[in-house]
C-alpha atoms as a PDB file:
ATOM      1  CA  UNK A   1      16.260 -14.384 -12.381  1.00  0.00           C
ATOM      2  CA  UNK A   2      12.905 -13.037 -12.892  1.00  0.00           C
ATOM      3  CA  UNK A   3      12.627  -9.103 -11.796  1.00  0.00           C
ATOM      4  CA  UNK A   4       9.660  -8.355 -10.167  1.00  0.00           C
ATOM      5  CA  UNK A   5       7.606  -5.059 -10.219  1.00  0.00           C
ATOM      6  CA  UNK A   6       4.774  -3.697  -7.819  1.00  0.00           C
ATOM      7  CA  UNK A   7       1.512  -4.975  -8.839  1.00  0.00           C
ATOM      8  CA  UNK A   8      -2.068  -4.350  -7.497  1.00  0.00           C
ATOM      9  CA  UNK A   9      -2.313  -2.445  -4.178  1.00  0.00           C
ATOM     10  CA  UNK A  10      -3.389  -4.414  -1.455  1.00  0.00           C
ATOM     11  CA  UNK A  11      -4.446  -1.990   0.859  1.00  0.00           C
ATOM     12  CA  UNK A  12      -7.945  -2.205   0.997  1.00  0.00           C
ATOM     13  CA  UNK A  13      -7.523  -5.518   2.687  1.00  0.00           C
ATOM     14  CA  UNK A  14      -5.456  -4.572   5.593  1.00  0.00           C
ATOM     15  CA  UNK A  15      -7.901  -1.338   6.005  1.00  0.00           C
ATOM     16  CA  UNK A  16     -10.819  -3.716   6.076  1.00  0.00           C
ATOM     17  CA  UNK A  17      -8.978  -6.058   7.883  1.00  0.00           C
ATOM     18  CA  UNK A  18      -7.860  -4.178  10.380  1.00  0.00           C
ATOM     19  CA  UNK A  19     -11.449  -1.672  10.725  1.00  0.00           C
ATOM     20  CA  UNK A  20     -10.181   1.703   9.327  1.00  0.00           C
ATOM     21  CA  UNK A  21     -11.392   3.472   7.012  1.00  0.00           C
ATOM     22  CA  UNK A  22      -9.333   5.427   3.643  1.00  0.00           C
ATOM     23  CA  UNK A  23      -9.747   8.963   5.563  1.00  0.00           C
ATOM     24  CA  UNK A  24      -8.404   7.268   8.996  1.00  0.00           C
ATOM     25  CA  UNK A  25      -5.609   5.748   7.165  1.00  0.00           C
ATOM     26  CA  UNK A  26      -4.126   8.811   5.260  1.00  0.00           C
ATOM     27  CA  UNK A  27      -4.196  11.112   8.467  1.00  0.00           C
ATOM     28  CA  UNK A  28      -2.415   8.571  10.166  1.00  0.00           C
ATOM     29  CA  UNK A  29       0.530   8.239   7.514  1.00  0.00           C
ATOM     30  CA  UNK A  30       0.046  11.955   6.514  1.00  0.00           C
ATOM     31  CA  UNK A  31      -0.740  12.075   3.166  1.00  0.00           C
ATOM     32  CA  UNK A  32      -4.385  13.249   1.609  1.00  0.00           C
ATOM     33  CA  UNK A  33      -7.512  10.877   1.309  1.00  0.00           C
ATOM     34  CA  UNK A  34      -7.198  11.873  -2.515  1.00  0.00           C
ATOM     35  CA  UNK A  35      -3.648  10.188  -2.594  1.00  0.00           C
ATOM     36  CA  UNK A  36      -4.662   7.224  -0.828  1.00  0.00           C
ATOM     37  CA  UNK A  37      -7.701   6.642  -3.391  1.00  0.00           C
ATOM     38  CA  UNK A  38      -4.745   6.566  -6.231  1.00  0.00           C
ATOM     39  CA  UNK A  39      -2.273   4.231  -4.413  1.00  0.00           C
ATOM     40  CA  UNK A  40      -5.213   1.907  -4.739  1.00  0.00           C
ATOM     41  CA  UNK A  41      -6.311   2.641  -8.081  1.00  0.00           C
ATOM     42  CA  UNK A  42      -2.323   2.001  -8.997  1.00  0.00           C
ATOM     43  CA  UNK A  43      -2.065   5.931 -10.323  1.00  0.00           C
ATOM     44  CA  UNK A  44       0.481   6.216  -7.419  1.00  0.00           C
ATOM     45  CA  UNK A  45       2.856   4.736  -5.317  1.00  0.00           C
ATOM     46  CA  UNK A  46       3.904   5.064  -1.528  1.00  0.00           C
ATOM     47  CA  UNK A  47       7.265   6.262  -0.978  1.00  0.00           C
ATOM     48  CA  UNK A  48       9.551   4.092   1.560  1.00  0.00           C
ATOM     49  CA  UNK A  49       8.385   6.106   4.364  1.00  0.00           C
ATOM     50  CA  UNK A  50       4.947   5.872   3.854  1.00  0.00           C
ATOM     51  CA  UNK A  51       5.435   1.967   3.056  1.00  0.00           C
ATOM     52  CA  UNK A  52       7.131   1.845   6.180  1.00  0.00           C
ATOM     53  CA  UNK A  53       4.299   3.818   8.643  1.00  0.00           C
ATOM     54  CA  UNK A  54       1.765   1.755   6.521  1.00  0.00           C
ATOM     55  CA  UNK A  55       3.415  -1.842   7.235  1.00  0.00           C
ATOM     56  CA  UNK A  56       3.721  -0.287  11.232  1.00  0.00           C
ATOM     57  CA  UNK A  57       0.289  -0.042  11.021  1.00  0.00           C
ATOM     58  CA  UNK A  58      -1.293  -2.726   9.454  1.00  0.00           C
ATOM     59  CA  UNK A  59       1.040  -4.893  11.101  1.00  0.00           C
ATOM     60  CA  UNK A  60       2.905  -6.299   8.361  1.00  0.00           C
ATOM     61  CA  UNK A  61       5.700  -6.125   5.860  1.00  0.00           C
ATOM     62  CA  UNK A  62       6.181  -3.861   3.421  1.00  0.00           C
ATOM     63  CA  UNK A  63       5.789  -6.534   0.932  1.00  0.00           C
ATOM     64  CA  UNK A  64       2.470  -7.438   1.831  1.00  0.00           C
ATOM     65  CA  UNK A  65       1.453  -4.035   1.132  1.00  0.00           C
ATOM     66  CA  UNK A  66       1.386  -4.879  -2.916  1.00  0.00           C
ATOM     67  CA  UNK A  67       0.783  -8.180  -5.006  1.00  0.00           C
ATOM     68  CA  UNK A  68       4.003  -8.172  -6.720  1.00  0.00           C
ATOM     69  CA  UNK A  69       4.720  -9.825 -10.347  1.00  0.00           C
ATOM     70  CA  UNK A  70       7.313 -10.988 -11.694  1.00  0.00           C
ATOM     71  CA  UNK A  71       8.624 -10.427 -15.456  1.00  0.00           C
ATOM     72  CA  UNK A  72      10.381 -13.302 -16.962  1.00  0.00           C
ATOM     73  CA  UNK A  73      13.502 -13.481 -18.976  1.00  0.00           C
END
């Protein structure tokens, strides 16, 4: 079975999606605009609880908040 591994951040489409904006977004999950802008850029990654208050808002799963890949054996 193939494991799979977080790829590009898909967060910019549920903020667009849903009408917020980067700034809006990190005060709501309580991290920094300056994080936020490297989750996207793939520099960093949410923890569970962030994932989780993310997916809450956007109204999603937490695997919809990443493309994810999938390496083959």
């Amino acid at each position: 079975m193939a494991d799979p591994r977080i790829g590009r951040s898909r967060i910019l489409e549920h903020l667009n999606r849903i009408g917020i904006n980067q700034a809006e977004y990190a005060r709501r999950i309580g991290v920094s605009e300056n994080f936020v802008s490297n989750v996207i850029r793939g520099k960093k990654k949410l923890s569970l609880v962030k994932s989780k208050r993310s997916a809450d808002l956007f109204g999603c799963h937490i695997d919809d908040l990443c493309y994810w890949e999938y390496d083959s054996e």
